[in-house]
PDB file of N, CA and C in Angstrom:
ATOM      1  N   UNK A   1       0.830  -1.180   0.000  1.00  0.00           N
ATOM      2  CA  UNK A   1       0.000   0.000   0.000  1.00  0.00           C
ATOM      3  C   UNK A   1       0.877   1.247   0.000  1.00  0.00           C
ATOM      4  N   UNK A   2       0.494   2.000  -0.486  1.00  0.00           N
ATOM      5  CA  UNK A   2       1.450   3.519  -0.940  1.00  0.00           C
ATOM      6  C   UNK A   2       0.779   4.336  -0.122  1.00  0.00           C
ATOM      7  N   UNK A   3       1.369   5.153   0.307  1.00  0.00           N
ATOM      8  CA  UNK A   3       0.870   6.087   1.415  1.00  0.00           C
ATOM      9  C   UNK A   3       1.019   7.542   0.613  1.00  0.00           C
ATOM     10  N   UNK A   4       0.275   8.234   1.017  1.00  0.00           N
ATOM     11  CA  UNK A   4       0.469   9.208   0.383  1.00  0.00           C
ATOM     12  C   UNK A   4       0.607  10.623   1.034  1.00  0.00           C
ATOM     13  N   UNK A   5       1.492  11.551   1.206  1.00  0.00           N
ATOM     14  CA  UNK A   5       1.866  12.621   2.113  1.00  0.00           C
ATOM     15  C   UNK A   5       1.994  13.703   1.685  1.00  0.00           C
ATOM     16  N   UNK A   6       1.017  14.615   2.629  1.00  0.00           N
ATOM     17  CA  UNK A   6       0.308  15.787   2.139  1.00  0.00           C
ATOM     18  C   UNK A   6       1.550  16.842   2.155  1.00  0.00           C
ATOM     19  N   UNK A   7       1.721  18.104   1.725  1.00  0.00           N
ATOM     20  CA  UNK A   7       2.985  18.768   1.300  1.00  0.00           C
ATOM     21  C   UNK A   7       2.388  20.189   0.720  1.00  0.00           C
ATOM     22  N   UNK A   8       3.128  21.104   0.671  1.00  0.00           N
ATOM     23  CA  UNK A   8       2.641  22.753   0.279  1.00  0.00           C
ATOM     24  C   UNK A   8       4.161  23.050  -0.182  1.00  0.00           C
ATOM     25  N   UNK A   9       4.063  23.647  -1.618  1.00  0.00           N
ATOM     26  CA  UNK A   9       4.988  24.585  -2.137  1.00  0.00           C
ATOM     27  C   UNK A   9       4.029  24.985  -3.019  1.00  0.00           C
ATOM     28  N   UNK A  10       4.287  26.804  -2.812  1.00  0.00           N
ATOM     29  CA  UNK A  10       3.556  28.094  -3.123  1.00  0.00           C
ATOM     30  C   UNK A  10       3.663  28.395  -4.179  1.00  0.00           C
ATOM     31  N   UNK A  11       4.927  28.349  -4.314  1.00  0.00           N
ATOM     32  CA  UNK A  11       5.687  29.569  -5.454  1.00  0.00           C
ATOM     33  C   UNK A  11       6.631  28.510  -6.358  1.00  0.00           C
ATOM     34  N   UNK A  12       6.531  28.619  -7.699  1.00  0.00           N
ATOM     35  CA  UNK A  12       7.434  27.464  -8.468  1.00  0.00           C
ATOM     36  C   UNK A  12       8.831  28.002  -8.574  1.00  0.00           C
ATOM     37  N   UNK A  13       9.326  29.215  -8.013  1.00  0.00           N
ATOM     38  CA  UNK A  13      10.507  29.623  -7.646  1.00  0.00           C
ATOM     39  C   UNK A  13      11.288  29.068  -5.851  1.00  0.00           C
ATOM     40  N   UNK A  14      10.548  28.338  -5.362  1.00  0.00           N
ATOM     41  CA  UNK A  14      10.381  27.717  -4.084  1.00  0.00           C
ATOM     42  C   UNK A  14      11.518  26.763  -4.166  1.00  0.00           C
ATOM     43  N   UNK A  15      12.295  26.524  -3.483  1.00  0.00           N
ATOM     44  CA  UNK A  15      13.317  25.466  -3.645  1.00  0.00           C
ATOM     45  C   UNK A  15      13.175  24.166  -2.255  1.00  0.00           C
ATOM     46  N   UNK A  16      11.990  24.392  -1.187  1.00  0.00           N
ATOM     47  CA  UNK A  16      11.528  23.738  -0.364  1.00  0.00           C
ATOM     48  C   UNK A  16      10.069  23.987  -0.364  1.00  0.00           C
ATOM     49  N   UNK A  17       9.793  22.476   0.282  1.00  0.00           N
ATOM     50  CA  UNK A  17       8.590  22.171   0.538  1.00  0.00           C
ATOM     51  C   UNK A  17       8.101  21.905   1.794  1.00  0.00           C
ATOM     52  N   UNK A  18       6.935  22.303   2.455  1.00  0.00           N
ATOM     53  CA  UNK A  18       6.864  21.768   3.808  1.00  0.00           C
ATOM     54  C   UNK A  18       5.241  21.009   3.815  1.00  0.00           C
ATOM     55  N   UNK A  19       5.652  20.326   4.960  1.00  0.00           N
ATOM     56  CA  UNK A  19       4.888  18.824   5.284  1.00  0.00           C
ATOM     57  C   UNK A  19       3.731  19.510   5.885  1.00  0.00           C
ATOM     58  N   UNK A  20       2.982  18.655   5.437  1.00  0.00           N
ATOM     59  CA  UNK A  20       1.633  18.932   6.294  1.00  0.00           C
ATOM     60  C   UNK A  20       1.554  17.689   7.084  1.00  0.00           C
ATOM     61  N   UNK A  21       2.106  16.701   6.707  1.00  0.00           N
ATOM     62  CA  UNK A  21       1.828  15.297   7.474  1.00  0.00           C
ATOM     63  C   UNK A  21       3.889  15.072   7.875  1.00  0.00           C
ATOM     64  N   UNK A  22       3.653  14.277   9.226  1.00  0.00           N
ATOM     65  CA  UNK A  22       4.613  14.168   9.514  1.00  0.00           C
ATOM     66  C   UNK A  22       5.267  12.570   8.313  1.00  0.00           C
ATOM     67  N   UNK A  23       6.814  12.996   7.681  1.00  0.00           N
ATOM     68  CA  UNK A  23       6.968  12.399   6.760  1.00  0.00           C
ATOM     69  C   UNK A  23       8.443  11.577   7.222  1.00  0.00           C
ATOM     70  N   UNK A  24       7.855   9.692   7.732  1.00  0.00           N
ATOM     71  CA  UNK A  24       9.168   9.169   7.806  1.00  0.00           C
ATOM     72  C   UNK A  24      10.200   9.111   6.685  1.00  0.00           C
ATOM     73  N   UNK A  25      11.774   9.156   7.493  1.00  0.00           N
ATOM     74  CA  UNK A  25      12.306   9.194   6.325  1.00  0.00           C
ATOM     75  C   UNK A  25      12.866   7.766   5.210  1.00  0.00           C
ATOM     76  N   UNK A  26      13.079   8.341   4.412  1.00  0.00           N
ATOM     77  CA  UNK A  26      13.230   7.105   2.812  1.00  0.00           C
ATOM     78  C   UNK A  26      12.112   6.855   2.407  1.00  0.00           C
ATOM     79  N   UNK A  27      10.544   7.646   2.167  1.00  0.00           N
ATOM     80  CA  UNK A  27       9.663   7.811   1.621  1.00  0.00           C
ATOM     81  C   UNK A  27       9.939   8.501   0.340  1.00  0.00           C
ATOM     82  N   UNK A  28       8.943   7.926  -0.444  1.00  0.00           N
ATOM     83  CA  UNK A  28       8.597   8.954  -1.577  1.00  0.00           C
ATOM     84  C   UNK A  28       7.523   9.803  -1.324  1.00  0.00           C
ATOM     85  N   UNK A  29       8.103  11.049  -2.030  1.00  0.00           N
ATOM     86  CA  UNK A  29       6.594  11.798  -1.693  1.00  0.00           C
ATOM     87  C   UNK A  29       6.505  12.931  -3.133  1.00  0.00           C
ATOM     88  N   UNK A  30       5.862  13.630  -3.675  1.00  0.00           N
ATOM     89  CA  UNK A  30       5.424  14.042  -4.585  1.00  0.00           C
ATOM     90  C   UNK A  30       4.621  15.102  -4.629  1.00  0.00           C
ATOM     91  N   UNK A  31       5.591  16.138  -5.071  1.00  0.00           N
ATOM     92  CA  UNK A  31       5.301  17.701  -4.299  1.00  0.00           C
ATOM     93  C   UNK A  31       5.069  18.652  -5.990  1.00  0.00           C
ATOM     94  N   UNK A  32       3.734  19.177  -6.010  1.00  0.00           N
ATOM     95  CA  UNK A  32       3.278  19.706  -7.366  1.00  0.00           C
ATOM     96  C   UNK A  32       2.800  21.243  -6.800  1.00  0.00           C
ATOM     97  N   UNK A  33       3.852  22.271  -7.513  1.00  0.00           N
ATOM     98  CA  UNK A  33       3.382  23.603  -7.440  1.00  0.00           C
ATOM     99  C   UNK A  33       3.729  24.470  -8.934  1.00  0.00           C
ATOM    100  N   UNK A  34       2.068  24.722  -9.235  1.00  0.00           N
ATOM    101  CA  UNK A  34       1.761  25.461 -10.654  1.00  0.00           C
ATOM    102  C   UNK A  34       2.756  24.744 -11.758  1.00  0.00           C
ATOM    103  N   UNK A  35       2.080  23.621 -11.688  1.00  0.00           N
ATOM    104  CA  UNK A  35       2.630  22.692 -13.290  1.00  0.00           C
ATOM    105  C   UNK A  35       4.134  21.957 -12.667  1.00  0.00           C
ATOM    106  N   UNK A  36       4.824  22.225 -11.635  1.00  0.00           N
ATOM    107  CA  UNK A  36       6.300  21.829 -11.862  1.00  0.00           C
ATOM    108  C   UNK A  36       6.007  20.843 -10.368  1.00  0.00           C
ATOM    109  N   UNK A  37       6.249  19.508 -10.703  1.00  0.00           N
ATOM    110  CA  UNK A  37       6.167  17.855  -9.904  1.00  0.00           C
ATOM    111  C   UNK A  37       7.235  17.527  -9.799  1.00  0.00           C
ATOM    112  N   UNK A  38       7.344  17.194  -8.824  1.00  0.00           N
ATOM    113  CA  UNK A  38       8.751  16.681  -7.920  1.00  0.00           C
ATOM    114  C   UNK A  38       8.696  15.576  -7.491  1.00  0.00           C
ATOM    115  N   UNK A  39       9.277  14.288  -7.587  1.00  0.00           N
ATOM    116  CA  UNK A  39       9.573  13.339  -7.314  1.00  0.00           C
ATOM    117  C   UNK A  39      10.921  12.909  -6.160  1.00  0.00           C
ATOM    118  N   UNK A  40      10.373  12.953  -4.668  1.00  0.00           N
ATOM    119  CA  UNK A  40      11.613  13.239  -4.327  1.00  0.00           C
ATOM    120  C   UNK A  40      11.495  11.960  -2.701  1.00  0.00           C
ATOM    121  N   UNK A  41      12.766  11.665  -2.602  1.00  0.00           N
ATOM    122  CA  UNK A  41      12.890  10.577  -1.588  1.00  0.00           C
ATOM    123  C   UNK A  41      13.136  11.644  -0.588  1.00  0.00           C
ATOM    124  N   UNK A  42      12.828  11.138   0.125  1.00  0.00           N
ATOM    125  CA  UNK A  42      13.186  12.577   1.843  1.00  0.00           C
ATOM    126  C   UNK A  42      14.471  11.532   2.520  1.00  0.00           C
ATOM    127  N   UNK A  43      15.382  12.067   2.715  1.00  0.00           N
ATOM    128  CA  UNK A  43      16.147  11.569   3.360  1.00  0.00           C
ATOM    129  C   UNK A  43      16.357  11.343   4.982  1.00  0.00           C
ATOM    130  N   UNK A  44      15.447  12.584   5.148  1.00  0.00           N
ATOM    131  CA  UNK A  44      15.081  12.515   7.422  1.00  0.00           C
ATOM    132  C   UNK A  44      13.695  12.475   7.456  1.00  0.00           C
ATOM    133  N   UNK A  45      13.844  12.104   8.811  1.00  0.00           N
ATOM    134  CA  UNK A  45      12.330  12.123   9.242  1.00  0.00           C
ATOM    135  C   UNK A  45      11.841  13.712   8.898  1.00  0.00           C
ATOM    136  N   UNK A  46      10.928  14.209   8.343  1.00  0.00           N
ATOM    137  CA  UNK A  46      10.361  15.097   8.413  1.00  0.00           C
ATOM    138  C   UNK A  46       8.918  15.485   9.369  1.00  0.00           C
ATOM    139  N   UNK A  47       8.791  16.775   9.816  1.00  0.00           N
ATOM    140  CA  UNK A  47       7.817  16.200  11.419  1.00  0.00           C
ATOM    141  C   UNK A  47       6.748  17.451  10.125  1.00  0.00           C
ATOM    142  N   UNK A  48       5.606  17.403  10.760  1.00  0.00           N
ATOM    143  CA  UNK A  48       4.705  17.911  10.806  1.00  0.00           C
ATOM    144  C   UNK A  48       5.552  19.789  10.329  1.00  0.00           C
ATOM    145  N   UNK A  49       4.744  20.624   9.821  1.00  0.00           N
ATOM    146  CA  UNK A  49       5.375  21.990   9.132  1.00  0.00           C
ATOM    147  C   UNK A  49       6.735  22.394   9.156  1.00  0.00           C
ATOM    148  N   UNK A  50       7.447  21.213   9.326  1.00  0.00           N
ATOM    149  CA  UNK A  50       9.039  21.575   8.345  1.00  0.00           C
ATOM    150  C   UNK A  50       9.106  21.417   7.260  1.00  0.00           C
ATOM    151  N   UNK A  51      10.169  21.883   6.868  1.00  0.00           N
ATOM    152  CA  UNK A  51      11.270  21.841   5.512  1.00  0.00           C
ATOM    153  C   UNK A  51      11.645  21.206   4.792  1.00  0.00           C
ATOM    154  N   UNK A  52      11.486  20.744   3.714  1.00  0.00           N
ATOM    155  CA  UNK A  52      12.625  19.433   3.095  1.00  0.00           C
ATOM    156  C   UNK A  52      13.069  20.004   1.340  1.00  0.00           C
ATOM    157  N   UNK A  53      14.434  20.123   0.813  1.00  0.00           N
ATOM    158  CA  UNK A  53      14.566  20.829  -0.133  1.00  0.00           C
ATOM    159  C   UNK A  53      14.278  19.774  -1.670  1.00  0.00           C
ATOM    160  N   UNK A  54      13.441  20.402  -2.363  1.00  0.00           N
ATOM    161  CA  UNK A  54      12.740  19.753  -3.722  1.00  0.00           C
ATOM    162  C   UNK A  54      14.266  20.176  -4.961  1.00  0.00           C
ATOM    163  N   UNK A  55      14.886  20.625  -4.544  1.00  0.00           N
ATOM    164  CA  UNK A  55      15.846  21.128  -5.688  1.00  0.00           C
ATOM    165  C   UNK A  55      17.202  20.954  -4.371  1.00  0.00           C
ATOM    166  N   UNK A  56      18.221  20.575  -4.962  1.00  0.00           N
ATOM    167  CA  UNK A  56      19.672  21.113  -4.422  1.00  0.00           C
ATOM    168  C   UNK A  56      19.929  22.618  -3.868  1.00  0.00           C
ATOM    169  N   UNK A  57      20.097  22.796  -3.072  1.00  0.00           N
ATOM    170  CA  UNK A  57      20.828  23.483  -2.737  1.00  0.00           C
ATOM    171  C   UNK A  57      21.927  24.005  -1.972  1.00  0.00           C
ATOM    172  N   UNK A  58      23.050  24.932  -2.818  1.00  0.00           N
ATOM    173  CA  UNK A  58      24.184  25.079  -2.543  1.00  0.00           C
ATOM    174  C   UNK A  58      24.246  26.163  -1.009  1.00  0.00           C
ATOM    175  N   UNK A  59      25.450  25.739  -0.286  1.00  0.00           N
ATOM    176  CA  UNK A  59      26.010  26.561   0.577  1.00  0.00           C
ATOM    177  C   UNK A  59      26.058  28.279   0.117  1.00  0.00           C
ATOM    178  N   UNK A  60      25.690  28.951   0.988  1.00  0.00           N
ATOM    179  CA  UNK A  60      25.515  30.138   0.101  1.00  0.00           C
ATOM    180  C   UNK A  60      24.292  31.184  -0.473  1.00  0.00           C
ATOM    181  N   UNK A  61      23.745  29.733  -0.580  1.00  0.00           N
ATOM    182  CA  UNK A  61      22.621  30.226  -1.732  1.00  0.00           C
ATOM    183  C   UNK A  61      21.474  30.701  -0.927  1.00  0.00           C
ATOM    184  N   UNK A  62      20.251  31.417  -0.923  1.00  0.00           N
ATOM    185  CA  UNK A  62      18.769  31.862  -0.614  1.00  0.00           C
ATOM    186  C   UNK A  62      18.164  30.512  -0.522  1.00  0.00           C
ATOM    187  N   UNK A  63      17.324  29.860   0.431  1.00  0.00           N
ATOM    188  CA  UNK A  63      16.611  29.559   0.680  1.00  0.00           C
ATOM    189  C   UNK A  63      14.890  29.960   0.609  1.00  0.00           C
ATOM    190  N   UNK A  64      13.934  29.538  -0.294  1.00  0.00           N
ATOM    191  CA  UNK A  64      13.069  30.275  -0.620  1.00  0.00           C
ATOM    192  C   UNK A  64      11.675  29.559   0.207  1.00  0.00           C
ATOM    193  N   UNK A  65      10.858  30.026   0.285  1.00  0.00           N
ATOM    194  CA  UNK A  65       9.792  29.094   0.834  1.00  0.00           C
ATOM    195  C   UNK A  65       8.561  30.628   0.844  1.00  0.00           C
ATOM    196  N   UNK A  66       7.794  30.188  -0.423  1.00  0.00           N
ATOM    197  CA  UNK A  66       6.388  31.260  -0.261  1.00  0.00           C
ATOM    198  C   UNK A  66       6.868  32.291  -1.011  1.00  0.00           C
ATOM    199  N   UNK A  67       7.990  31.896  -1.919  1.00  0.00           N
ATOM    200  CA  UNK A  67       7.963  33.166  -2.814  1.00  0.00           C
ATOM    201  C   UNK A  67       9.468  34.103  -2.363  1.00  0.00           C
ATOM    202  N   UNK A  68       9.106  33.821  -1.029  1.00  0.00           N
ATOM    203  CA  UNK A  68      10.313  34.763  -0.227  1.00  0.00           C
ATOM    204  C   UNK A  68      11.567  33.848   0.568  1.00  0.00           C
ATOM    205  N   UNK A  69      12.447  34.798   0.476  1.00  0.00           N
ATOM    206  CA  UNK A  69      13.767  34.614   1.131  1.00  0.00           C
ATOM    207  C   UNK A  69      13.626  34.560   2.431  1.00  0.00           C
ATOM    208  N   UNK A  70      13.406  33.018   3.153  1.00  0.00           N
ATOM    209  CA  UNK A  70      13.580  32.670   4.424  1.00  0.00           C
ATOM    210  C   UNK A  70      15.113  32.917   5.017  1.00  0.00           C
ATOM    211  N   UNK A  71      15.769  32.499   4.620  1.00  0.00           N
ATOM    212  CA  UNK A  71      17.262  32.727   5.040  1.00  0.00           C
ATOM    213  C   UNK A  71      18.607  32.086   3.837  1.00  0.00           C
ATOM    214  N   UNK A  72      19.755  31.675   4.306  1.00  0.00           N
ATOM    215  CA  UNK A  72      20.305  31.487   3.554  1.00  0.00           C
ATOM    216  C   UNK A  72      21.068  30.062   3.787  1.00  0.00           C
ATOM    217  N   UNK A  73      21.741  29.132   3.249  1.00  0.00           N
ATOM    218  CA  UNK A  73      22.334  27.634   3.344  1.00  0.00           C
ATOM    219  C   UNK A  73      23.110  28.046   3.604  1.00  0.00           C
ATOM    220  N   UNK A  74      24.010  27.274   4.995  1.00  0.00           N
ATOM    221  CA  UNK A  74      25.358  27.179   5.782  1.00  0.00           C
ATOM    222  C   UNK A  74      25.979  26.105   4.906  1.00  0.00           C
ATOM    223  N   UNK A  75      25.280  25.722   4.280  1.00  0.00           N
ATOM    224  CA  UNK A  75      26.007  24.247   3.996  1.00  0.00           C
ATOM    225  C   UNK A  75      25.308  23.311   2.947  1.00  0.00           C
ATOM    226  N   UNK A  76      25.680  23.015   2.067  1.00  0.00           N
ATOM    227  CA  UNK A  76      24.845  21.895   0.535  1.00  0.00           C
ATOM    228  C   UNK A  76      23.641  21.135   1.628  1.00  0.00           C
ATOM    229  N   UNK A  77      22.320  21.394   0.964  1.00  0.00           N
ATOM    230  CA  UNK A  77      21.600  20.577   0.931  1.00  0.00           C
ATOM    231  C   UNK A  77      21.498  19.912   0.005  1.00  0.00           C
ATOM    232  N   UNK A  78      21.117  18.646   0.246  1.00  0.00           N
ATOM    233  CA  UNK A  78      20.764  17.652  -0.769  1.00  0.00           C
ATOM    234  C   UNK A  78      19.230  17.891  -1.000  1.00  0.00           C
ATOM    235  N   UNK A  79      18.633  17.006  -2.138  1.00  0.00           N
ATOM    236  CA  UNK A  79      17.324  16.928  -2.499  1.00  0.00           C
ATOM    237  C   UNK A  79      16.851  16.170  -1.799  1.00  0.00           C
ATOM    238  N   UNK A  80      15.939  16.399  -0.919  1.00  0.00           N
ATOM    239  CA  UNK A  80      15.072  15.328   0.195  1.00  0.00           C
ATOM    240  C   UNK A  80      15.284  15.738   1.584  1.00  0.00           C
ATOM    241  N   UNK A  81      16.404  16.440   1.956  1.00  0.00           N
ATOM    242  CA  UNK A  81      16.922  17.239   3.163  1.00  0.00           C
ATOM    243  C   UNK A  81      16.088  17.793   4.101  1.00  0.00           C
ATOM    244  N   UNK A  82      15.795  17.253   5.415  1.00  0.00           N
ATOM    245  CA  UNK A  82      15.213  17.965   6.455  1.00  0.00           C
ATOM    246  C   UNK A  82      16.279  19.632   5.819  1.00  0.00           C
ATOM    247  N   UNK A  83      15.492  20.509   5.956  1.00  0.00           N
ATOM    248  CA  UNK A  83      15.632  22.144   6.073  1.00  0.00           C
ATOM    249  C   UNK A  83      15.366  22.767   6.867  1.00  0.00           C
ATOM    250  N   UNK A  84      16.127  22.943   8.106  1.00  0.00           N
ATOM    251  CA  UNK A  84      15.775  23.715   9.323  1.00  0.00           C
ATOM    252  C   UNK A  84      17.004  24.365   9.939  1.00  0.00           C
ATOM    253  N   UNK A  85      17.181  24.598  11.155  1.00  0.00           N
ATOM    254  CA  UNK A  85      18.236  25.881  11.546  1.00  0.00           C
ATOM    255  C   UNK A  85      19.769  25.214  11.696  1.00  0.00           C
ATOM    256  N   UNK A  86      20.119  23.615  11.500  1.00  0.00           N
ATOM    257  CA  UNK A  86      21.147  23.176  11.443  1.00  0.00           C
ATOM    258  C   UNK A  86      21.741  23.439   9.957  1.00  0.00           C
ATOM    259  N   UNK A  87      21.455  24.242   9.523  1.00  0.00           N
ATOM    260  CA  UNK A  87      21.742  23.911   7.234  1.00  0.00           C
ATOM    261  C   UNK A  87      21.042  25.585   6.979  1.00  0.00           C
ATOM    262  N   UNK A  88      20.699  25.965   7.686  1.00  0.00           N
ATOM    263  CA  UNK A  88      19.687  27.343   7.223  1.00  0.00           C
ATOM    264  C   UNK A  88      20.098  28.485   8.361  1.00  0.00           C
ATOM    265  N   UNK A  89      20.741  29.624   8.247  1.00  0.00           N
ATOM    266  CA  UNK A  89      20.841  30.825   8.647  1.00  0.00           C
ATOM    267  C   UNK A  89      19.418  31.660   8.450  1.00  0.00           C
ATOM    268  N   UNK A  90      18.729  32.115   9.312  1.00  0.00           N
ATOM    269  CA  UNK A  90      17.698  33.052   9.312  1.00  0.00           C
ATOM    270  C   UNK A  90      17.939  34.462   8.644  1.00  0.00           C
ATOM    271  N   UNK A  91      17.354  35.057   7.739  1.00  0.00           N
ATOM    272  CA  UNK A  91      17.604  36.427   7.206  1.00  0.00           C
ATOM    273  C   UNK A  91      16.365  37.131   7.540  1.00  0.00           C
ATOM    274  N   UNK A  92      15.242  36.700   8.349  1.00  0.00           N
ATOM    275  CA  UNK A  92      14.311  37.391   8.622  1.00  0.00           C
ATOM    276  C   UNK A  92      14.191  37.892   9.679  1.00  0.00           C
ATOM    277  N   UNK A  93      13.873  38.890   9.728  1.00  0.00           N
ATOM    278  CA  UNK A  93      13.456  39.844  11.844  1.00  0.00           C
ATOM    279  C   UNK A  93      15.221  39.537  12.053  1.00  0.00           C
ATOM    280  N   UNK A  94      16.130  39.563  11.556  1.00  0.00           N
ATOM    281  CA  UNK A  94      17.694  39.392  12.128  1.00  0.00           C
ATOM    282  C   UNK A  94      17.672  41.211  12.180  1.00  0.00           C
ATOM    283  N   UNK A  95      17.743  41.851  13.471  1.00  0.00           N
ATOM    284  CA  UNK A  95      17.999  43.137  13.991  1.00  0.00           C
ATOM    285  C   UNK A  95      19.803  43.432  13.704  1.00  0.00           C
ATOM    286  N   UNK A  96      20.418  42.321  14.152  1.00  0.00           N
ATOM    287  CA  UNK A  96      21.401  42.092  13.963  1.00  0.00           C
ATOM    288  C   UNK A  96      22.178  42.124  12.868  1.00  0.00           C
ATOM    289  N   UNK A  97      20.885  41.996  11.889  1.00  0.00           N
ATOM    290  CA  UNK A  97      21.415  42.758   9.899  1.00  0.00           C
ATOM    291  C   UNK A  97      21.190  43.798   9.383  1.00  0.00           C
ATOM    292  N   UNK A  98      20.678  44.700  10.371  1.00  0.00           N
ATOM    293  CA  UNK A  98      20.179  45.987   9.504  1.00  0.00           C
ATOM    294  C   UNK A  98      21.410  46.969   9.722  1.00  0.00           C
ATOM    295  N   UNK A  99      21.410  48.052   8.591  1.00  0.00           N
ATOM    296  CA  UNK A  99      21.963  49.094   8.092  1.00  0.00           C
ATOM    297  C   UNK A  99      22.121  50.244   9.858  1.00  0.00           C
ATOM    298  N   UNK A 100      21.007  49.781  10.234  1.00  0.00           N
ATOM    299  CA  UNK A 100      20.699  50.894  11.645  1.00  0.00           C
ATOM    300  C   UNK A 100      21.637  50.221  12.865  1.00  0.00           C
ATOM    301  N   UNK A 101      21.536  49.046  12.963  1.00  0.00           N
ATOM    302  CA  UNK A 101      22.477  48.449  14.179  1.00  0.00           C
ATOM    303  C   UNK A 101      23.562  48.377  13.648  1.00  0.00           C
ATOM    304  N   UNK A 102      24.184  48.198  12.293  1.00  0.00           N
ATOM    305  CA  UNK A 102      25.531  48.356  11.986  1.00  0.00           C
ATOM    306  C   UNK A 102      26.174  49.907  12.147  1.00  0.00           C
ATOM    307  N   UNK A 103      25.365  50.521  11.880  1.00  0.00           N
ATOM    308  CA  UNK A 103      26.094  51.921  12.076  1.00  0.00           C
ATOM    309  C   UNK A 103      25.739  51.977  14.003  1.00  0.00           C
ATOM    310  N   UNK A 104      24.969  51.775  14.736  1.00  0.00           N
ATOM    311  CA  UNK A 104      25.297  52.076  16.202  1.00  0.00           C
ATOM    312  C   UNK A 104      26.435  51.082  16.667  1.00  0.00           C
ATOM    313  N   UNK A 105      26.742  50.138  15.727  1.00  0.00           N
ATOM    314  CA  UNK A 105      27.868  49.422  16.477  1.00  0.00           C
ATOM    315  C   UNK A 105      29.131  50.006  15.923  1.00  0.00           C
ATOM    316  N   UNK A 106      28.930  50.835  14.919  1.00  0.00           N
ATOM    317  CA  UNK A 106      30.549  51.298  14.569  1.00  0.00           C
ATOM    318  C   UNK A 106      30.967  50.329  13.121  1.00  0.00           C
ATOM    319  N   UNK A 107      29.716  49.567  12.764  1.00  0.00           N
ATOM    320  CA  UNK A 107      30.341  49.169  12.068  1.00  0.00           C
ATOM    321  C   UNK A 107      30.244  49.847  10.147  1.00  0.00           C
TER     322      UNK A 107
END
């Protein structure tokens, strides 16, 4: 019997997908946003509204989820990759990045 596991990606510029159902890992699961289907093995357990990346992504690179820039990769994700704060730097509400706290720190 094939199980089948529910999943949300928004934006076909999205490079992750998140679970609506908690997703053990070495499943297949099959993630469709505006025409573009993904066929992808999850490599971790995925829990209930996390992360898992539908495309590669490099160290470096934007992390997208909803269109928008969640944060950025510390480190290569693979395709199927739990995506959460061990692999992902936050770029959102970071006070600590703005133009205004760099200049009160001197920097």
């Amino acid at each position: 019997m094939t199980t089948l596991y529910r999943t949300v990606m928004m934006q076909p510029n999205d490079n992750v997908a998140t679970a609506l159902t908690n997703i053990p890992a070495d499943n297949l699961v099959h993630v469709s946003c505006q025409g573009k289907v993904y066929e992808i093995k999850v490599k971790d357990d995925i829990e209930f509204g996390h992360k898992f990346a539908v495309v590669a992504i490099e160290a470096g690179n934007d992390v997208f989820k909803y269109g928008e820039v969640i944060g950025i990769s510390v480190k290569d994700i693979e395709v199927g990759e739990h995506v959460h704060i061990h692999n992902v730097d936050g770029k959102r509400g970071r006070g600590d990045k703005t133009n205004e706290t760099k200049s009160t720190m001197g920097l």
